[in-house]
C-alpha atoms as a PDB file:
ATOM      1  CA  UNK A   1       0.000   0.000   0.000  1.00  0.00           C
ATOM      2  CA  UNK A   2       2.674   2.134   0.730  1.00  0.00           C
ATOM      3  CA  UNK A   3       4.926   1.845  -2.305  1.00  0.00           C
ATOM      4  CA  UNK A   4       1.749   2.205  -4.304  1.00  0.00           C
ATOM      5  CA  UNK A   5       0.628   5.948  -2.540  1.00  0.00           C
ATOM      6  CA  UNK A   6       4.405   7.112  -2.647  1.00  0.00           C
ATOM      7  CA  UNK A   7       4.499   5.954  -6.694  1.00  0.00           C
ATOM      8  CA  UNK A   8       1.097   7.776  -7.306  1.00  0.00           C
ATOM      9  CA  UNK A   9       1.645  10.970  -5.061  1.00  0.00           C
ATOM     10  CA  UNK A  10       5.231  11.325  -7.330  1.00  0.00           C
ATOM     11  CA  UNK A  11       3.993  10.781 -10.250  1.00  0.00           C
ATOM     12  CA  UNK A  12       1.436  13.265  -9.867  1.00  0.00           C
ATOM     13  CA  UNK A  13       3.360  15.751  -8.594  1.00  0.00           C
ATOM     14  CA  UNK A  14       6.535  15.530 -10.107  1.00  0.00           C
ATOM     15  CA  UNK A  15       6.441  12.501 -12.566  1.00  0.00           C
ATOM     16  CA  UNK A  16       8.911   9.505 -11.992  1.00  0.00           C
ATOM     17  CA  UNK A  17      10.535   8.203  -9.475  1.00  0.00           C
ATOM     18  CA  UNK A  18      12.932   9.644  -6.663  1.00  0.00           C
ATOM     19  CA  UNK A  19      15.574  12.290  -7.799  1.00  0.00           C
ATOM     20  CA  UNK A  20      19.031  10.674  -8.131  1.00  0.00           C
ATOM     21  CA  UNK A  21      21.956  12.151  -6.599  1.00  0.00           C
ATOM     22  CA  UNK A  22      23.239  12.966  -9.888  1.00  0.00           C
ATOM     23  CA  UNK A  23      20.164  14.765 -11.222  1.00  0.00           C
ATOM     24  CA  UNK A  24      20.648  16.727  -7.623  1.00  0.00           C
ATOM     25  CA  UNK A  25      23.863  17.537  -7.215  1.00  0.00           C
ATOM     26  CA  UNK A  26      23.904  18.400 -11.137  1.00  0.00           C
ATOM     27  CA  UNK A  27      26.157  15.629 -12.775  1.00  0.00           C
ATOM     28  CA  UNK A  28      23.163  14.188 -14.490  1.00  0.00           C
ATOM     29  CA  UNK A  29      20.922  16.326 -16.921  1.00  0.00           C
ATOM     30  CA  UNK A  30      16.914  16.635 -15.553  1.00  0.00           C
ATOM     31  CA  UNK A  31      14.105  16.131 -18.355  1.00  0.00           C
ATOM     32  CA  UNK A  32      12.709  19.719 -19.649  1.00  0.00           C
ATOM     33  CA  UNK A  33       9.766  18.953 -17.676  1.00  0.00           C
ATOM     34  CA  UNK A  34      11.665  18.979 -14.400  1.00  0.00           C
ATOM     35  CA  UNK A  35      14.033  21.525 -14.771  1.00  0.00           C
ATOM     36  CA  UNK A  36      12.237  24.063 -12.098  1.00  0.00           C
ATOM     37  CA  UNK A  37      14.133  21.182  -9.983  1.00  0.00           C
ATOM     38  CA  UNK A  38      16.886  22.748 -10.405  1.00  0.00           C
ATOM     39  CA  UNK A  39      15.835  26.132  -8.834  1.00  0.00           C
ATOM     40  CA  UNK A  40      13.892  24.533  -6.013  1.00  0.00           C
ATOM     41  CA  UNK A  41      16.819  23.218  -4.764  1.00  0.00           C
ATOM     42  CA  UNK A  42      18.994  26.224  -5.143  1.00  0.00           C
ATOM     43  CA  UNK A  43      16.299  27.707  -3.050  1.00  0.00           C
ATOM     44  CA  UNK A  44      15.949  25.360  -0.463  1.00  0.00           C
ATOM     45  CA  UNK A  45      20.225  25.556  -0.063  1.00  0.00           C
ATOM     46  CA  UNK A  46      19.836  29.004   0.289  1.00  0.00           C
ATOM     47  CA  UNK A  47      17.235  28.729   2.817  1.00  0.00           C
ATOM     48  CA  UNK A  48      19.750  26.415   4.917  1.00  0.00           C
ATOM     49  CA  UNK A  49      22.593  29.075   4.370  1.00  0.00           C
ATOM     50  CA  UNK A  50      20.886  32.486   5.461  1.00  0.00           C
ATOM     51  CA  UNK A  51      19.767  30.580   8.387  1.00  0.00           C
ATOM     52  CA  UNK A  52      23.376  30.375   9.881  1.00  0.00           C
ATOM     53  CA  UNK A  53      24.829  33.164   8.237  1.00  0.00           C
ATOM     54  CA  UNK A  54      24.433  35.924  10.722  1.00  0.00           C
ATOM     55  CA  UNK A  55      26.534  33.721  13.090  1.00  0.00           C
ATOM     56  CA  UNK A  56      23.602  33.490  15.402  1.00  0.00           C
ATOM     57  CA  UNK A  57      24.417  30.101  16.554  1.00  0.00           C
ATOM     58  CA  UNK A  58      27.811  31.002  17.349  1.00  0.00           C
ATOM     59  CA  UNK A  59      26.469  34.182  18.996  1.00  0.00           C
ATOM     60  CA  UNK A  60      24.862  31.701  21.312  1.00  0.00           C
ATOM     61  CA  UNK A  61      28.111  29.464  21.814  1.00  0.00           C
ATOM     62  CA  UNK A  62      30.149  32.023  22.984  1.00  0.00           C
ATOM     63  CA  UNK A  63      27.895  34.028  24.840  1.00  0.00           C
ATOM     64  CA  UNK A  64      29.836  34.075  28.186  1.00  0.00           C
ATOM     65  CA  UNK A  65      32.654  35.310  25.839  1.00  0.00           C
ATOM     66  CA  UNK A  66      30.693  38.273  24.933  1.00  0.00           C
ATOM     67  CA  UNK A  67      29.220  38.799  28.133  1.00  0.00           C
ATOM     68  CA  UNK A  68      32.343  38.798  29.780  1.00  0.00           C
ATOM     69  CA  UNK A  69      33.516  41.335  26.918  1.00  0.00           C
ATOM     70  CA  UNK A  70      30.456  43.678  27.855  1.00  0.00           C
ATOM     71  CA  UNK A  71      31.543  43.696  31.604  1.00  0.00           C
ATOM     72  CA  UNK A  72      30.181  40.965  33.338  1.00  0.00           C
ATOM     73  CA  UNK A  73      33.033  39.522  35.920  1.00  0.00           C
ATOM     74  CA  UNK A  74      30.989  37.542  37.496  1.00  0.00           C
ATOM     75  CA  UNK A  75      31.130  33.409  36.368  1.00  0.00           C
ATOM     76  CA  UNK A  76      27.579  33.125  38.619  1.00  0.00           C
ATOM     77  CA  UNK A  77      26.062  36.344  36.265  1.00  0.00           C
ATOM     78  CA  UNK A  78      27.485  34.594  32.809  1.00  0.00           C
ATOM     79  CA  UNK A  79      25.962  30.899  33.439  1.00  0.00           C
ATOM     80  CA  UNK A  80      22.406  32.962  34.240  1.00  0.00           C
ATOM     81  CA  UNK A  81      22.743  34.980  30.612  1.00  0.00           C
ATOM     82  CA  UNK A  82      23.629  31.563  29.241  1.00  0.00           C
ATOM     83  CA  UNK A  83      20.456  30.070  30.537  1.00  0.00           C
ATOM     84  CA  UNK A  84      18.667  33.259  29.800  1.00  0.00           C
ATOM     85  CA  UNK A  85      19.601  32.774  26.012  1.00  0.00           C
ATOM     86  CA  UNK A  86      18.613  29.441  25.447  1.00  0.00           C
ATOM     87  CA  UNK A  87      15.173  29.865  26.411  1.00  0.00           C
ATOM     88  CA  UNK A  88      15.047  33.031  24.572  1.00  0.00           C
ATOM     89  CA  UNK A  89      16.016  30.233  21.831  1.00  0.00           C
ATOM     90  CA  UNK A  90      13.704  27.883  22.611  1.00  0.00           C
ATOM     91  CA  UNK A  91      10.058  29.058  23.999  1.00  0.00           C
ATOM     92  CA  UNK A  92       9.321  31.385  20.991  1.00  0.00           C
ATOM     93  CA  UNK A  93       9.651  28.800  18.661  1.00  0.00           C
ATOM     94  CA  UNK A  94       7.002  26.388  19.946  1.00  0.00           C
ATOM     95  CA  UNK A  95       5.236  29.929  20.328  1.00  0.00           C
ATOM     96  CA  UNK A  96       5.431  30.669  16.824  1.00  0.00           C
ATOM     97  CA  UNK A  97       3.405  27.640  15.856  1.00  0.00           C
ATOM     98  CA  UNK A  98       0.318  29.051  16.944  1.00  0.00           C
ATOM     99  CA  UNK A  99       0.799  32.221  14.368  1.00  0.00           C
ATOM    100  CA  UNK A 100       2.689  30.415  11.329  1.00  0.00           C
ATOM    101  CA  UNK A 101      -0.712  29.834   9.165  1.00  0.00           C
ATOM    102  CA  UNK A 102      -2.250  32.933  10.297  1.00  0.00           C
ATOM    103  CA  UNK A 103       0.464  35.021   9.556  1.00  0.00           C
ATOM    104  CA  UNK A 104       2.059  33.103   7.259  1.00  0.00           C
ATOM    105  CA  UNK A 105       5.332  32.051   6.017  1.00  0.00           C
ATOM    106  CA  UNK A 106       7.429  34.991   4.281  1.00  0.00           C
ATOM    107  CA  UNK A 107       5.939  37.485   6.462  1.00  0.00           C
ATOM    108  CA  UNK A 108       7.509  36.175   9.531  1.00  0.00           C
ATOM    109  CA  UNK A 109      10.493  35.492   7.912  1.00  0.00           C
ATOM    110  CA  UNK A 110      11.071  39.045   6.439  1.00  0.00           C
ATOM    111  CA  UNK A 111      10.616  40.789  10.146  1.00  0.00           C
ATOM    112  CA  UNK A 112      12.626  38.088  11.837  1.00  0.00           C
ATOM    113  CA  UNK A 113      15.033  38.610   9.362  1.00  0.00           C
ATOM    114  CA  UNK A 114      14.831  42.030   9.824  1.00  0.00           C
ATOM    115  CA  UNK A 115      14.890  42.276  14.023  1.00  0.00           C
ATOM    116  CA  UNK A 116      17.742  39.814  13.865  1.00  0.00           C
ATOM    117  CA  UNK A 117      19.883  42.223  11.544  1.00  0.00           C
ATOM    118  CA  UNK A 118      19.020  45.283  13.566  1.00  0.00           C
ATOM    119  CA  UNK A 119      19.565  43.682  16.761  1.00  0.00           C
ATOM    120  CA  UNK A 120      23.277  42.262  15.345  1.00  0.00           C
ATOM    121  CA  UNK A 121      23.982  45.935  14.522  1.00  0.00           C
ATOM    122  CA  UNK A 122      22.937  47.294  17.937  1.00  0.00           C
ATOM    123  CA  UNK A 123      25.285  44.875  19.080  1.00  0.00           C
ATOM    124  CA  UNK A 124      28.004  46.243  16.861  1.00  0.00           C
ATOM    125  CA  UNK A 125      27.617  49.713  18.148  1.00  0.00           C
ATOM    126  CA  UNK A 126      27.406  48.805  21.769  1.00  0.00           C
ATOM    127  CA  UNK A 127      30.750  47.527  21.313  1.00  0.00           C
ATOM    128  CA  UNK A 128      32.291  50.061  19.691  1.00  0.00           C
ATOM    129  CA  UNK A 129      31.064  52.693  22.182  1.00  0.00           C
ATOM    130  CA  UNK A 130      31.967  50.922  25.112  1.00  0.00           C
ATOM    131  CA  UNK A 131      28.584  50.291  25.833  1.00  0.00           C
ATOM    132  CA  UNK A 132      26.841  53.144  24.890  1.00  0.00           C
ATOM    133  CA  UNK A 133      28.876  55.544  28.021  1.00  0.00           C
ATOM    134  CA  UNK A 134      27.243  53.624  30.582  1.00  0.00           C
ATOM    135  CA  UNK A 135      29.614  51.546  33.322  1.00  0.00           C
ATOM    136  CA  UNK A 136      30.101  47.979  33.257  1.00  0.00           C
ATOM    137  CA  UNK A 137      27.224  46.867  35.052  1.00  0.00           C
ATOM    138  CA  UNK A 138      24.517  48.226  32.900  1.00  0.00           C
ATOM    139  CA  UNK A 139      26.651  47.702  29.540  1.00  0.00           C
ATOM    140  CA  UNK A 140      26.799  43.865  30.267  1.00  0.00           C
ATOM    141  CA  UNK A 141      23.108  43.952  31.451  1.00  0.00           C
ATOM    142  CA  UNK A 142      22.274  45.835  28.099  1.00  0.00           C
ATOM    143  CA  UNK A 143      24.569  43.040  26.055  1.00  0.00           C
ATOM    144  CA  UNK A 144      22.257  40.875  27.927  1.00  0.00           C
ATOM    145  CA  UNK A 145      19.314  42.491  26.584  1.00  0.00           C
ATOM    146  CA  UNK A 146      20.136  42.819  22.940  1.00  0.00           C
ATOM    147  CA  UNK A 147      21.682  39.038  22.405  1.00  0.00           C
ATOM    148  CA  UNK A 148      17.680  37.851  24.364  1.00  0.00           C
ATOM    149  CA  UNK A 149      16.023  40.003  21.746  1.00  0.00           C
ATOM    150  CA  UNK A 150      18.293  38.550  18.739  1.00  0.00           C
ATOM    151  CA  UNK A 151      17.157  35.003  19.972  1.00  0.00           C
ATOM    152  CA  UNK A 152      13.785  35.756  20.131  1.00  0.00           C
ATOM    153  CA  UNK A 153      13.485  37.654  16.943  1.00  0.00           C
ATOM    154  CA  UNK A 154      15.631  34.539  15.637  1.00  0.00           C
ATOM    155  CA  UNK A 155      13.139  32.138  16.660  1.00  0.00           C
ATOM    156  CA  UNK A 156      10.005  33.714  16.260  1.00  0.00           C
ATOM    157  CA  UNK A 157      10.498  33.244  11.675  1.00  0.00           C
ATOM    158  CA  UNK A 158      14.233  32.518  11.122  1.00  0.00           C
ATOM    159  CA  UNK A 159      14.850  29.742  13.162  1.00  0.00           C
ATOM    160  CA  UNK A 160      12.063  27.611  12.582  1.00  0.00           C
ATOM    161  CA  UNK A 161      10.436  28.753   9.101  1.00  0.00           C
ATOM    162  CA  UNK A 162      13.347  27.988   7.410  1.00  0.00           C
ATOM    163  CA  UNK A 163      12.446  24.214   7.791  1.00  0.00           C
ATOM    164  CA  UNK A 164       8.497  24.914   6.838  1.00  0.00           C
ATOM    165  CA  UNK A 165       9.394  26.163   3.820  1.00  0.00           C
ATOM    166  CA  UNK A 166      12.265  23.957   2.890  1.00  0.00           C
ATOM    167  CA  UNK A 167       9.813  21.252   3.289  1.00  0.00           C
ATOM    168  CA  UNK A 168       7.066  23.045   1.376  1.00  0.00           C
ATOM    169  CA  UNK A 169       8.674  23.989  -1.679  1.00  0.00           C
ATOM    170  CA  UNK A 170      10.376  20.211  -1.959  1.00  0.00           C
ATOM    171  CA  UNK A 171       8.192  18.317  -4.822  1.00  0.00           C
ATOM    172  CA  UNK A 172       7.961  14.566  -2.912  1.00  0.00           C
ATOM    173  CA  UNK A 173      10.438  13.223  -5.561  1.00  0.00           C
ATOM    174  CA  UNK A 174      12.755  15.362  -4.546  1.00  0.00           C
ATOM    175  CA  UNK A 175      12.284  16.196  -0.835  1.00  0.00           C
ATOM    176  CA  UNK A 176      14.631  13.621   0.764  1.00  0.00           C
ATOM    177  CA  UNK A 177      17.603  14.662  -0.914  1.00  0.00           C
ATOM    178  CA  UNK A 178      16.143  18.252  -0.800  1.00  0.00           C
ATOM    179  CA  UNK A 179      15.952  18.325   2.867  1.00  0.00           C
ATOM    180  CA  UNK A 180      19.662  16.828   3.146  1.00  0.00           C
ATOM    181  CA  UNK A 181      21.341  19.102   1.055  1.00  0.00           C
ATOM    182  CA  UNK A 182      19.710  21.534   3.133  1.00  0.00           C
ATOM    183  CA  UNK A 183      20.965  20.699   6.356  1.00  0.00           C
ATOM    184  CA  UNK A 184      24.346  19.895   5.027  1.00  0.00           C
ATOM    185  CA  UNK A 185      24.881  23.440   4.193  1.00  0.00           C
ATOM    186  CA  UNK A 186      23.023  24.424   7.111  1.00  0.00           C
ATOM    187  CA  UNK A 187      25.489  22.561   9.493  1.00  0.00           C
ATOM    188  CA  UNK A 188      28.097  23.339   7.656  1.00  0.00           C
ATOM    189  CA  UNK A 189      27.729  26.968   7.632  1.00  0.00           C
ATOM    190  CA  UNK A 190      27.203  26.701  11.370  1.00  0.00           C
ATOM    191  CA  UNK A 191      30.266  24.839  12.048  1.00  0.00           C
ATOM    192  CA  UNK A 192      32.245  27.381   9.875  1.00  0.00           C
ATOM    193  CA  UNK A 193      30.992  30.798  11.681  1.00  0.00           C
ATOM    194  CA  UNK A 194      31.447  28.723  15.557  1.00  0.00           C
ATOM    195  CA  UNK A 195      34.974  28.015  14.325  1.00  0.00           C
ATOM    196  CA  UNK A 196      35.726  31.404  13.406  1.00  0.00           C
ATOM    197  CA  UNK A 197      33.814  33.662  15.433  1.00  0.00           C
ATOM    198  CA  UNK A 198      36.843  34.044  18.070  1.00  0.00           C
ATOM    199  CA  UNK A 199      39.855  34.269  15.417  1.00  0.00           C
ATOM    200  CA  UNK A 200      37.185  36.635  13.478  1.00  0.00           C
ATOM    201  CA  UNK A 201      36.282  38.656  16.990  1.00  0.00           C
ATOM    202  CA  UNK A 202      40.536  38.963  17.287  1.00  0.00           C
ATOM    203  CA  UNK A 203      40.691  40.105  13.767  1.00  0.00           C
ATOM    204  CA  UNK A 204      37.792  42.385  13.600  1.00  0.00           C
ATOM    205  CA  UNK A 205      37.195  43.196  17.353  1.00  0.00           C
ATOM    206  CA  UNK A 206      33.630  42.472  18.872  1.00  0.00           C
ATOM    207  CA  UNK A 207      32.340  45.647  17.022  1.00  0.00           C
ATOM    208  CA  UNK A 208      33.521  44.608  14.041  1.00  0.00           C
ATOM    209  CA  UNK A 209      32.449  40.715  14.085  1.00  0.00           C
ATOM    210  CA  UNK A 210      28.923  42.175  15.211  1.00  0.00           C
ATOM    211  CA  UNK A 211      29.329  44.184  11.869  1.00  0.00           C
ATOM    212  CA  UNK A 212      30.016  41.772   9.916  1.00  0.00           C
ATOM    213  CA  UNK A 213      27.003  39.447  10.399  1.00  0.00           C
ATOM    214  CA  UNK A 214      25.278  42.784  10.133  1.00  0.00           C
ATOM    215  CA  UNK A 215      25.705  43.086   6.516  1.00  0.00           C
ATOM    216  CA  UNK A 216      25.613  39.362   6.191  1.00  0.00           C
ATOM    217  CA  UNK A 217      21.785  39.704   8.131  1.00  0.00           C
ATOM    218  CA  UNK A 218      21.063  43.060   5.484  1.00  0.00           C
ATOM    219  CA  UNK A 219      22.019  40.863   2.597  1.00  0.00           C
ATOM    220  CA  UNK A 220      19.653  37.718   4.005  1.00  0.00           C
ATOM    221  CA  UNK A 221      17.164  39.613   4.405  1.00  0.00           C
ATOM    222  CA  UNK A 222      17.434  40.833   0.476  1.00  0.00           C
ATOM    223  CA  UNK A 223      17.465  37.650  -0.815  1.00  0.00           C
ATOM    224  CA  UNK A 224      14.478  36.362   1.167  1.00  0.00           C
ATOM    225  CA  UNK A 225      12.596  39.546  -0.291  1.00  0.00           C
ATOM    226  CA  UNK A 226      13.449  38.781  -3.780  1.00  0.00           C
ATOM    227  CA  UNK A 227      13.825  34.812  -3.830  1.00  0.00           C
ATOM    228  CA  UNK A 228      11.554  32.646  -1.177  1.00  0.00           C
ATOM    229  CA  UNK A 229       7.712  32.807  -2.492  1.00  0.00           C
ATOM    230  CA  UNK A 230       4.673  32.666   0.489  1.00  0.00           C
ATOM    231  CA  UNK A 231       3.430  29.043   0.702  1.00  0.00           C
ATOM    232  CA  UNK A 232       0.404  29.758   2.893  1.00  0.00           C
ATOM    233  CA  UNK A 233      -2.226  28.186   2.483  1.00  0.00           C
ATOM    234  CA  UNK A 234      -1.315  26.280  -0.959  1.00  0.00           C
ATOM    235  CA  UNK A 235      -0.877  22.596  -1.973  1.00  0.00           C
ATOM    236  CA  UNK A 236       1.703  21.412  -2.945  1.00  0.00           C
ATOM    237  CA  UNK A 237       0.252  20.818  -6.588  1.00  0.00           C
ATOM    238  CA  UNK A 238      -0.389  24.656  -6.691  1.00  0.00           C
ATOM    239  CA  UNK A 239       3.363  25.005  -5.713  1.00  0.00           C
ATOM    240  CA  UNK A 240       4.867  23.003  -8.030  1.00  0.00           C
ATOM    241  CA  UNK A 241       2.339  24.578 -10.918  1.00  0.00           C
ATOM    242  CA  UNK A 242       3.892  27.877  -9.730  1.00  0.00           C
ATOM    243  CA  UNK A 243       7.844  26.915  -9.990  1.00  0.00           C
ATOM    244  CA  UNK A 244       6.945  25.170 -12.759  1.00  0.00           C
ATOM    245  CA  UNK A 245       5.230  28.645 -14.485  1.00  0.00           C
ATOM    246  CA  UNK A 246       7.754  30.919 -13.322  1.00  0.00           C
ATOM    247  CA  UNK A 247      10.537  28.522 -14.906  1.00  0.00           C
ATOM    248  CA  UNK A 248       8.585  29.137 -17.840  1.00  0.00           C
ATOM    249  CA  UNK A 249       8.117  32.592 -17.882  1.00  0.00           C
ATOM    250  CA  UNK A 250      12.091  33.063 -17.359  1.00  0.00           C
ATOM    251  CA  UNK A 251      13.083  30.721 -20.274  1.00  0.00           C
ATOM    252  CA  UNK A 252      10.895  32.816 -22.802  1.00  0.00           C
ATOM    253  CA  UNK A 253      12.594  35.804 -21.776  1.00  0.00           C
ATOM    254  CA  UNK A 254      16.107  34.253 -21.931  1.00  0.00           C
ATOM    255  CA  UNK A 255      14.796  32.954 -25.492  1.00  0.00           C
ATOM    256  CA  UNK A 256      13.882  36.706 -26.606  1.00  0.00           C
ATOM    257  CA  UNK A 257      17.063  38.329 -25.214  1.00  0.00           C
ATOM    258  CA  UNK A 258      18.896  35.619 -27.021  1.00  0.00           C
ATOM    259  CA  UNK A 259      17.281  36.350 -30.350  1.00  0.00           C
ATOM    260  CA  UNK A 260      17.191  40.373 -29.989  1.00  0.00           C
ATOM    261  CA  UNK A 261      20.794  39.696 -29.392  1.00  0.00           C
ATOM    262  CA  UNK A 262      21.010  37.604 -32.725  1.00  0.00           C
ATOM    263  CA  UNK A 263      19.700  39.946 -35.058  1.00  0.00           C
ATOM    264  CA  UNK A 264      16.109  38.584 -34.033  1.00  0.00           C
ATOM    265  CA  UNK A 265      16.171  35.552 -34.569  1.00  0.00           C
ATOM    266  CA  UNK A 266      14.718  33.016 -33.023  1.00  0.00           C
ATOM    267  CA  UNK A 267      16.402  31.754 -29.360  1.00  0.00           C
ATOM    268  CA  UNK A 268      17.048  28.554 -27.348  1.00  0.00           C
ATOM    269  CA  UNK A 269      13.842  27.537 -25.483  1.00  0.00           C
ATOM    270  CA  UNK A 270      16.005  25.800 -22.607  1.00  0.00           C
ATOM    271  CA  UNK A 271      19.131  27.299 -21.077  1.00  0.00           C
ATOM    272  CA  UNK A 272      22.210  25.165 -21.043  1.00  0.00           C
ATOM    273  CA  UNK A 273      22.449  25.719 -17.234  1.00  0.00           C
ATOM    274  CA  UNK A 274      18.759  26.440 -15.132  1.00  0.00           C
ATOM    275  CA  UNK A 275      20.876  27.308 -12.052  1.00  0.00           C
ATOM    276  CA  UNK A 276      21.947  30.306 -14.028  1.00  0.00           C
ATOM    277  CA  UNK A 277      18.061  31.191 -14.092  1.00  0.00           C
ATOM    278  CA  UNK A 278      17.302  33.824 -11.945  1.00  0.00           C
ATOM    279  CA  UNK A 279      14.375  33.952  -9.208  1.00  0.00           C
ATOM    280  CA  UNK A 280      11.567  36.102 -11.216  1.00  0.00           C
ATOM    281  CA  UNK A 281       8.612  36.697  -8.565  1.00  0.00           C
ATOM    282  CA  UNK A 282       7.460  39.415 -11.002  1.00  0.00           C
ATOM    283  CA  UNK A 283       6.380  36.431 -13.494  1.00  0.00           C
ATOM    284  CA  UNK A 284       3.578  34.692 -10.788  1.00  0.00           C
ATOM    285  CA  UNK A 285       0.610  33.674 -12.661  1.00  0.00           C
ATOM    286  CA  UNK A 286      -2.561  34.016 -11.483  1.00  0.00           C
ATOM    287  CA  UNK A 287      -2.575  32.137  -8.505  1.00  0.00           C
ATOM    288  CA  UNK A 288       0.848  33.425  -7.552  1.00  0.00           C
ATOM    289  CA  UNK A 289       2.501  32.348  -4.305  1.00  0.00           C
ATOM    290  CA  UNK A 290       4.614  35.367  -3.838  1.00  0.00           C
END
């Protein structure tokens, strides 16, 4: 019963059987009819890498570091911010799944997004001015503040939308390897920010690691504006007919810029590379997700 569900499910939503690894990864060519594939999963990899790359993660590894930075001495007052931080991490996320559908996806997303970069930048300042004038035990109390806010505006769409929409977006052919691929680069951003953050915070100074992930949070927060369509409320099949439309969309105007550029003649209908296809929101059909 089960192999026969799975079979019918993928072949009406995405026709044949599971992706290969080649056809993922790119070593084998997808059929035309499956070449908005190819952008879902450059989608979904992005989703897993502007997760982890404002270094929030490693903000939360190394907390005491910072804290002791902002001017708290004491080991007692560090373990209590620690604590502090993780459930900043943890109860706004099982929060959050009472507003997801209401609000939907790419809403939270954009103002988590948003909060997290503002709050990185805050950071960054308080750093550089020594804590804004104010003596060490209000500056560390105020470090306190701003890395609870960046966990909670973290969780609240960051943290665990990422994963909704990863999982959304995946056609069922595709989702396992999808959803791997995802949190490959996911961990492997994360390991690479932990492992720097204190060579990059001796480098750059705490003001200017805070800075850093600044601009990495203002250029997240572009891409999820431009790139990652709103699944509320849509099946899958509507989805897929939207990736599939967009794709579409994009290759006729690739195919008319290639024959304007010929002397107007007639273009290629299928680029030799999709992944060089950019993200066109501005192409949604009717019932566009975006």
């Amino acid at each position: 019963i089960g192999g026969s569900i799975g079979g019918s499910i993928g072949g009406s939503i995405g026709g044949g059987g599971a992706l290969t690894w080649g056809e993922a990864l790119g070593w084998t060519a997808l059929p035309e009819g499956d070449l908005y594939l190819r952008r879902v999963l450059v989608l979904v990899l992005g989703l897993g890498f502007w997760q982890q790359a404002t270094g929030s993660e490693a903000v939360l590894y190394y907390s005491a570091t910072f804290l002791a930075r902002a001017g708290m001495r004491s080991t007692r007052g560090r373990l209590i911010g620690y604590v502090l931080l993780g459930l900043c991490k943890l109860v706004p996320e099982a929060l959050v799944a009472l507003k997801v559908d209401s609000v939907g996806r790419k809403p939270l997303l954009l103002a988590s997004s948003a909060g997290v970069t503002l709050a990185i930048l805050a950071l960054s300042l308080c750093f550089a001015t020594g804590g804004f004038g104010l003596g060490p035990s209000q500056s560390a109390s105020l470090v306190v503040g701003l890395l609870c806010t960046l966990m909670v505006l973290f969780s609240v769409g960051v943290g665990p939308v990422t994963w909704l929409l990863a999982s959304e977006v995946l056609p069922s052919r595709a989702r396992a390897k999808g959803m791997t691929l995802c949190s490959f680069v996911n961990r492997l951003v994360s390991g690479t920010v932990a492992l720097s953050a204190l060579s990059t915070c001796d480098a750059l100074g705490f003001s200017g690691f805070f800075a850093l992930y600044g601009l990495m949070g203002l250029l997240g927060l572009a891409w999820y504006a431009m790139v990652v369509p709103e699944t509320q409320g849509k099946t899958l099949e509507e989805i897929t007919a939207f990736l599939k439309e967009d794709l579409k969309e994009d290759l006729k105007e690739e195919s008319r810029d290639q024959g304007s550029g010929e002397g107007g003649g007639p273009g290629k209908s299928v680029p030799a590379n999709p992944l060089a296809l950019s993200w066109s929101p501005n192409h949604a059909p009717s019932s566009a997700l975006v």
